[in-house]
Protein backbone atom coordinates (compact mmCIF):
# COMPACT_ATOMS: atom_id res chain seq x y z
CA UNK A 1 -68.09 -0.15 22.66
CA UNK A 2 -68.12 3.31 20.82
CA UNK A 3 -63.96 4.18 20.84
CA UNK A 4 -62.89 5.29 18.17
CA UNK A 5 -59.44 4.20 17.63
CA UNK A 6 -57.19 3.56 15.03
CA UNK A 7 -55.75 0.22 17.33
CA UNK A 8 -58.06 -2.59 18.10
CA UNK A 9 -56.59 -4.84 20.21
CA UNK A 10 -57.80 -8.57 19.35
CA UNK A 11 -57.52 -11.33 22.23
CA UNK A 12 -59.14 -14.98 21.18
CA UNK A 13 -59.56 -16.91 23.38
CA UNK A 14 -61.21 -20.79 24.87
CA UNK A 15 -60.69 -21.52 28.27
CA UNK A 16 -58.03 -19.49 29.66
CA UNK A 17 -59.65 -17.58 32.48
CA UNK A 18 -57.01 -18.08 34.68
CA UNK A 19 -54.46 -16.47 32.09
CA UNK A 20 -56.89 -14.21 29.97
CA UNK A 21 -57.29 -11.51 32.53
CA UNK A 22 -53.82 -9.96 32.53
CA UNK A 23 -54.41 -9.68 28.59
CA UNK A 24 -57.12 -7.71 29.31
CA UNK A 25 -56.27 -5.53 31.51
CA UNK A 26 -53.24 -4.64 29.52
CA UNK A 27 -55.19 -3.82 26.86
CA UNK A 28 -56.90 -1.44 28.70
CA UNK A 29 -54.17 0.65 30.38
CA UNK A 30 -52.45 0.95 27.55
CA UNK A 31 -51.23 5.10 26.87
CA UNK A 32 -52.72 5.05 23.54
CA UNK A 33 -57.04 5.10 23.33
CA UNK A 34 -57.50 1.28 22.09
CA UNK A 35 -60.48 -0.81 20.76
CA UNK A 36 -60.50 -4.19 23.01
CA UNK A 37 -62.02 -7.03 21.15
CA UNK A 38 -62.28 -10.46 23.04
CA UNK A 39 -63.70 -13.52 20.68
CA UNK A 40 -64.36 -16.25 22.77
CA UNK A 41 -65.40 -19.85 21.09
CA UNK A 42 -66.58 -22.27 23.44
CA UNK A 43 -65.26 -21.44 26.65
CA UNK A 44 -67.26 -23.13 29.71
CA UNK A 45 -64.27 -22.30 31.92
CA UNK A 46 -66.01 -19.00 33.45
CA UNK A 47 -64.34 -16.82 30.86
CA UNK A 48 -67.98 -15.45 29.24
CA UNK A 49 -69.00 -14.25 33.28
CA UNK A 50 -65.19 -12.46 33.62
CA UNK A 51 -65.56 -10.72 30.60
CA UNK A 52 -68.97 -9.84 31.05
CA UNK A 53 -67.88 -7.86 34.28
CA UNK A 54 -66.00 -5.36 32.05
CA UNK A 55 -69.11 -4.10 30.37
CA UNK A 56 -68.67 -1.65 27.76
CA UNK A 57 -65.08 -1.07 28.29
CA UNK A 58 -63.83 -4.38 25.87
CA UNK A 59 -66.20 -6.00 23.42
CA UNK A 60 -67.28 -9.58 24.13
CA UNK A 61 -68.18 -11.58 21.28
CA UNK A 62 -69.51 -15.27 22.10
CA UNK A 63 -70.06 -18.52 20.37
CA UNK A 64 -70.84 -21.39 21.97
CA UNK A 65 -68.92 -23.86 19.79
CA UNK A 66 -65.39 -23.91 19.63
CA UNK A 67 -64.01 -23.38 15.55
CA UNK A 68 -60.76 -23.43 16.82
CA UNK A 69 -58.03 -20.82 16.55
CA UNK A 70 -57.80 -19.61 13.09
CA UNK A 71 -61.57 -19.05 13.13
CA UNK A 72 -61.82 -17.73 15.89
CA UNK A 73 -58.76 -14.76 15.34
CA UNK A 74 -60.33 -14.12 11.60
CA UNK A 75 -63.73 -13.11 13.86
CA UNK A 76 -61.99 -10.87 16.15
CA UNK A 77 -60.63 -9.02 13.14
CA UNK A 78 -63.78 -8.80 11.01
CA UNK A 79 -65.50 -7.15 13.71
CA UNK A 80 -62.70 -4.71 14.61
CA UNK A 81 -63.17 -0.80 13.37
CA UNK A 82 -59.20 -0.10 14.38
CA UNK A 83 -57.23 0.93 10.81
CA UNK A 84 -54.16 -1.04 12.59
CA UNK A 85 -54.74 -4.58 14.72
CA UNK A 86 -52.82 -6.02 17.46
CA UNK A 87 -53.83 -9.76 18.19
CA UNK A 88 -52.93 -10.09 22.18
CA UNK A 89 -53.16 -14.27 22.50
CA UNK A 90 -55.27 -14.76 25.58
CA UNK A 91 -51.77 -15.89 27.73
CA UNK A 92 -49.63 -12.74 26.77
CA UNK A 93 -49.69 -9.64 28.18
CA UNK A 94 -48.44 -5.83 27.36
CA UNK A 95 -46.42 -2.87 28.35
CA UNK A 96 -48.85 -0.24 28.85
CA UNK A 97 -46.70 2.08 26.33
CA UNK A 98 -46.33 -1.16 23.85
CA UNK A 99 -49.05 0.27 21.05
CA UNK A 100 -47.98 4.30 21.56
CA UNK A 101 -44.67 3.27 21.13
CA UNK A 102 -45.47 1.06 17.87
CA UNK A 103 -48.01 3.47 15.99
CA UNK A 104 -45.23 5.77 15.98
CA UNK A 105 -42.94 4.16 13.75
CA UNK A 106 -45.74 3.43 11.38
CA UNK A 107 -45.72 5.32 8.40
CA UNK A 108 -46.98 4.57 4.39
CA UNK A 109 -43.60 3.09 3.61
CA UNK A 110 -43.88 1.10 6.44
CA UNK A 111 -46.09 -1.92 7.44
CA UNK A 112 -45.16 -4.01 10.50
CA UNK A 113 -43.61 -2.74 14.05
CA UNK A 114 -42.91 -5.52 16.49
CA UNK A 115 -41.49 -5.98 20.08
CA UNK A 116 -38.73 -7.77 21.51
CA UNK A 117 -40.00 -9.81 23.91
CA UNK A 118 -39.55 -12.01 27.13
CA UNK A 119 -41.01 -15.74 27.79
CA UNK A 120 -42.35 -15.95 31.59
CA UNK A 121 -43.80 -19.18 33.07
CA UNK A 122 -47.58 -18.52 34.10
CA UNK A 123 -47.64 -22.35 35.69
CA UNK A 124 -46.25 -21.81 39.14
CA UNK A 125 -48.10 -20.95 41.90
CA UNK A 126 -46.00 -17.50 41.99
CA UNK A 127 -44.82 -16.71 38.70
CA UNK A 128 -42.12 -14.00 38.88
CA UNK A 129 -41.41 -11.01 36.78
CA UNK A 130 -44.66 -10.26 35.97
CA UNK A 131 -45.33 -7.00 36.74
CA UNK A 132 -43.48 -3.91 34.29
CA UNK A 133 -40.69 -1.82 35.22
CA UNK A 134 -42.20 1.84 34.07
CA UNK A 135 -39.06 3.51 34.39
CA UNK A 136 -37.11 1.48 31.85
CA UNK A 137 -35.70 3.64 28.85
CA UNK A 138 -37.60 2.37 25.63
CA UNK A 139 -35.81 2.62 22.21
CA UNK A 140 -37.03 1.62 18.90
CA UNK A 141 -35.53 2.26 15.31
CA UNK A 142 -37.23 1.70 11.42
CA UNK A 143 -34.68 -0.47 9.38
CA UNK A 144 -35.47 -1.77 5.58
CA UNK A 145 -38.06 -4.72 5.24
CA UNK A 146 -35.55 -6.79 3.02
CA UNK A 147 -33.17 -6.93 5.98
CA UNK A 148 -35.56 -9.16 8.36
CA UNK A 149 -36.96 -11.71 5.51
CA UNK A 150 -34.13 -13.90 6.43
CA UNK A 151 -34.95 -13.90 9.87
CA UNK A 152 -38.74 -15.22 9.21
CA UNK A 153 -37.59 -17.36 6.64
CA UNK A 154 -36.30 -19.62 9.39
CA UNK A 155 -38.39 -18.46 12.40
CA UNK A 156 -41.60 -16.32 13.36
CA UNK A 157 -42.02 -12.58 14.65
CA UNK A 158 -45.73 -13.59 16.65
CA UNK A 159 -48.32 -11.35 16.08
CA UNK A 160 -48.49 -11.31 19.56
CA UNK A 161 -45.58 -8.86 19.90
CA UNK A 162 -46.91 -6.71 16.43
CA UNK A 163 -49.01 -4.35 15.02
CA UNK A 164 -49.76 -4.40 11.31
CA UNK A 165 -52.71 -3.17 9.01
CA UNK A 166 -55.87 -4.54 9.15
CA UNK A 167 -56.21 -4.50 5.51
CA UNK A 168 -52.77 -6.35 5.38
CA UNK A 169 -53.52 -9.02 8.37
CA UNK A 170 -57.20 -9.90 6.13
CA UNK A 171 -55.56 -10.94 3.49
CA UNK A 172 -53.24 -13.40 5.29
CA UNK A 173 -56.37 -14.70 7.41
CA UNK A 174 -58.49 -15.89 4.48
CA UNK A 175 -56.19 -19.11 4.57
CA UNK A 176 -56.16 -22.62 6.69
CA UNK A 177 -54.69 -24.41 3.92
CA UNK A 178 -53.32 -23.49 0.74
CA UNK A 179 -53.14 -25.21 -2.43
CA UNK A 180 -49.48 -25.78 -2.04
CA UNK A 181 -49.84 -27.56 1.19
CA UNK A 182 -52.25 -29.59 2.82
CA UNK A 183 -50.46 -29.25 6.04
CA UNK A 184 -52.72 -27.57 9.14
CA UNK A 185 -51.92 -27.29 13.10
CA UNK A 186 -54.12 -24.90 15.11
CA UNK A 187 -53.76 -21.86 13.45
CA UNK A 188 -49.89 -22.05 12.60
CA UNK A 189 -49.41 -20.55 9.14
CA UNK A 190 -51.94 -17.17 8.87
CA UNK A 191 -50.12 -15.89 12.18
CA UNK A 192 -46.59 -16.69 10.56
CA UNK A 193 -47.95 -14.65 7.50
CA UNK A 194 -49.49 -11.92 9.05
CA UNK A 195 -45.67 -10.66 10.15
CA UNK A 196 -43.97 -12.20 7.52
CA UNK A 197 -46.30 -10.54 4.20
CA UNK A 198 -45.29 -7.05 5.18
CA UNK A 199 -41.95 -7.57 5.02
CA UNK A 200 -42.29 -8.04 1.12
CA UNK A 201 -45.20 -5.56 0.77
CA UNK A 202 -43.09 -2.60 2.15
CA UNK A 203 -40.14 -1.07 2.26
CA UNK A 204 -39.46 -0.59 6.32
CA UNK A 205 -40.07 -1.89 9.25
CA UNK A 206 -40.21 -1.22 13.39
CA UNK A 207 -38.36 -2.45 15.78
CA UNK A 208 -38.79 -1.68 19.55
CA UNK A 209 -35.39 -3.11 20.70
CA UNK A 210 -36.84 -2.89 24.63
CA UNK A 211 -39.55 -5.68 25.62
CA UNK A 212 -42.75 -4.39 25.91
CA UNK A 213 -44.40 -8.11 25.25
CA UNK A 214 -44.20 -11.07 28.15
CA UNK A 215 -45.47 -14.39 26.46
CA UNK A 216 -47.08 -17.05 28.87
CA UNK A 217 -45.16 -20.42 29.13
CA UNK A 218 -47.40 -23.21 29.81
CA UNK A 219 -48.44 -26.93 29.21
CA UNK A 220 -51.39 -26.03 27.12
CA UNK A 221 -49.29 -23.41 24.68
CA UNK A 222 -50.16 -24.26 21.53
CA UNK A 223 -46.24 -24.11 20.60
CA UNK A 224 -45.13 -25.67 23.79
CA UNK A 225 -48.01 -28.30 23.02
CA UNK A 226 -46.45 -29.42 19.83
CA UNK A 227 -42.59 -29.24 20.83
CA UNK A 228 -43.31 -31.25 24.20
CA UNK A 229 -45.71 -33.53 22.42
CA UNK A 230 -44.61 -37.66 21.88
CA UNK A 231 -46.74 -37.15 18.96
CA UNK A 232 -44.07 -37.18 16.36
CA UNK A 233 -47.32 -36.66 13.89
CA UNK A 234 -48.32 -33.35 15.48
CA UNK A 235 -44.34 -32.12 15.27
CA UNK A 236 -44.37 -33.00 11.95
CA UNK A 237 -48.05 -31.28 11.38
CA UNK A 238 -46.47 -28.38 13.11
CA UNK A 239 -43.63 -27.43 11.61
CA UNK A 240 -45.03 -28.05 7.95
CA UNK A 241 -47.81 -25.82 8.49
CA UNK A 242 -44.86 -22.84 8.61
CA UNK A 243 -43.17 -24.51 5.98
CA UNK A 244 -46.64 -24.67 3.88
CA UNK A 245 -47.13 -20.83 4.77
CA UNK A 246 -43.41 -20.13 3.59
CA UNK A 247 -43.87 -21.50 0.39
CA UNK A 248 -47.38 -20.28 -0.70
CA UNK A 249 -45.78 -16.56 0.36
CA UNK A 250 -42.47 -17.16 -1.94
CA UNK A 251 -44.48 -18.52 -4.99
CA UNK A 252 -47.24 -15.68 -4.53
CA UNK A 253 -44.57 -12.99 -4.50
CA UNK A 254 -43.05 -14.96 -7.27
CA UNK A 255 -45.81 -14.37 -9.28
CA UNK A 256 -46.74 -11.04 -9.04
CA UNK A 257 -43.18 -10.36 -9.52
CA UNK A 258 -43.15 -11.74 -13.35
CA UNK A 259 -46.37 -10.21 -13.70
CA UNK A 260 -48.42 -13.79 -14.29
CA UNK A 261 -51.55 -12.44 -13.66
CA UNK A 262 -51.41 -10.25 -16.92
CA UNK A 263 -49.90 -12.40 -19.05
CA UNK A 264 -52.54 -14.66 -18.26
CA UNK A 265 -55.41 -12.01 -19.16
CA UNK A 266 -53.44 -11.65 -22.45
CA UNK A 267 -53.90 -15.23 -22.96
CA UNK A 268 -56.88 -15.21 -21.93
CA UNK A 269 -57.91 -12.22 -24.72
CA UNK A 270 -56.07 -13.66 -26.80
CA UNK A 271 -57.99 -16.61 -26.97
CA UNK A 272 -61.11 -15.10 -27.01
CA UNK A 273 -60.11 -13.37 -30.24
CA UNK A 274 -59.11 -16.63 -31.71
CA UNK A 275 -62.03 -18.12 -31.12
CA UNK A 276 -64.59 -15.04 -32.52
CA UNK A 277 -62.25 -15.49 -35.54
CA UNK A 278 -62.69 -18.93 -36.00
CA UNK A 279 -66.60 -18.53 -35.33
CA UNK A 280 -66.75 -16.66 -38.17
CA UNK A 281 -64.56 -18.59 -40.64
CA UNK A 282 -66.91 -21.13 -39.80
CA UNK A 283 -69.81 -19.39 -40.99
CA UNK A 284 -68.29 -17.77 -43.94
């Protein structure tokens, strides 16, 4: 695919052809010129032969083993060329003016615009409401960062209704676990702190007060998955992977806000004086 865009549009995916099409095709009428990405790991569902008929208009990246979730959205980014990323989960779907609207509250002060959003179950034989209404008036307004943290302190802003830096969503990828937690459920933490990180990193934010996101309600949602489950083990997994992903953001800002890291390369100097001087006490 040889668009060059500024967006890439990210959809991971395993065995969702009967959802993954609308995500697609979103992607590709949006107003503003997009890079489509679709990672697919594993699928043997007849997702690789619908994407295939697309041809050069998304690109299809295959493996044939599933790495889950987390691996499989870190891959979609790698191989994106966009400077901003939106990750479109494979059973969501857009407005077509959802990224023209966002990239224009972006700005070097600010570093994540997100959607309002609606919830639409895909499981009936004749979902409803699925289909846009074009002539809706869309509004949006940039408010400070600090003003939202309490809001993802206690709940999420998916990255499925967001756009945010690459360079910024990297950083929170490069993490299953962290050393504060051992706590891991499909892929819940990095997408938590992929909206969440910007929040402390810059001073504003977007918000598109009109939806211009549907999410897909369905048995096999990861978060409907975990909520429905009898499993009180996989609630428990669940909700302490956020908590994990809460925690290792707080200390990390934490620390960069008392300025450890150079205190410790003072020690660290330090020390390596101390110990030329005492290598040469020795030997005098």
């Amino acid at each position: 695919m040889s668009i060059q865009s500024k967006v890439s549009i990210l959809i991971p995916t395993y065995n969702r052809v009967q959802f993954i099409y609308r995500a697609i095709e979103s992607s590709l009428k949006q107003t503003y010129r997009c890079e489509v990405i679709v990672c697919d790991h594993g699928s043997n569902d007849g997702t690789e032969e619908l994407c295939l008929t697309y041809g050069n208009e998304i690109k299809y990246i295959r493996r044939d083993n599933d790495y889950g979730i987390h691996f499989c959205e870190l891959e979609a980014l790698l191989a994106s060329n966009g400077e901003y990323v939106h990750f479109c989960f494979d059973d969501d779907w857009m407005h077509p003016e959802f990224i023209e609207q966002s990239i224009k509250l972006f700005n070097e002060e600010t570093g994540l615009v997100f959607s309002s959003y609606e919830v639409i179950d895909i499981q009936s034989d004749n979902p409803t409401n699925i289909d846009w209404d074009l002539n809706k008036q869309i509004t949006s307004r940039r408010i400070r960062s600090i003003l939202k943290i309490p809001y993802v302190m206690r709940g999420l802003i998916s990255p499925s209704c967001a756009l945010v830096r690459k360079q910024d969503a990297i950083k929170c990828m490069y993490m299953t676990t962290n050393l504060l937690s051992d706590s891991y459920y499909n892929g819940v933490g990095p997408d938590w702190l992929i909206t969440a990180m910007p929040l402390f990193k810059y001073k504003y934010c977007g918000i598109i007060d009109t939806s211009l996101v549907k999410f897909g309600s369905h048995d096999k949602s990861i978060t409907v998955d975990a909520y429905n489950s009898k499993n009180i083990l996989n609630i428990r997994r669940f909700t302490s992977a956020y908590r994990g992903a809460r925690l290792y953001l707080l200390v990390s800002c934490f620390v960069k806000f008392i300025k450890l890291e150079l205190i410790y390369l003072f020690l660290e100097d330090s020390l390596r004086v101390l110990k030329r001087f005492a290598i040469k006490m020795i030997k005098w």
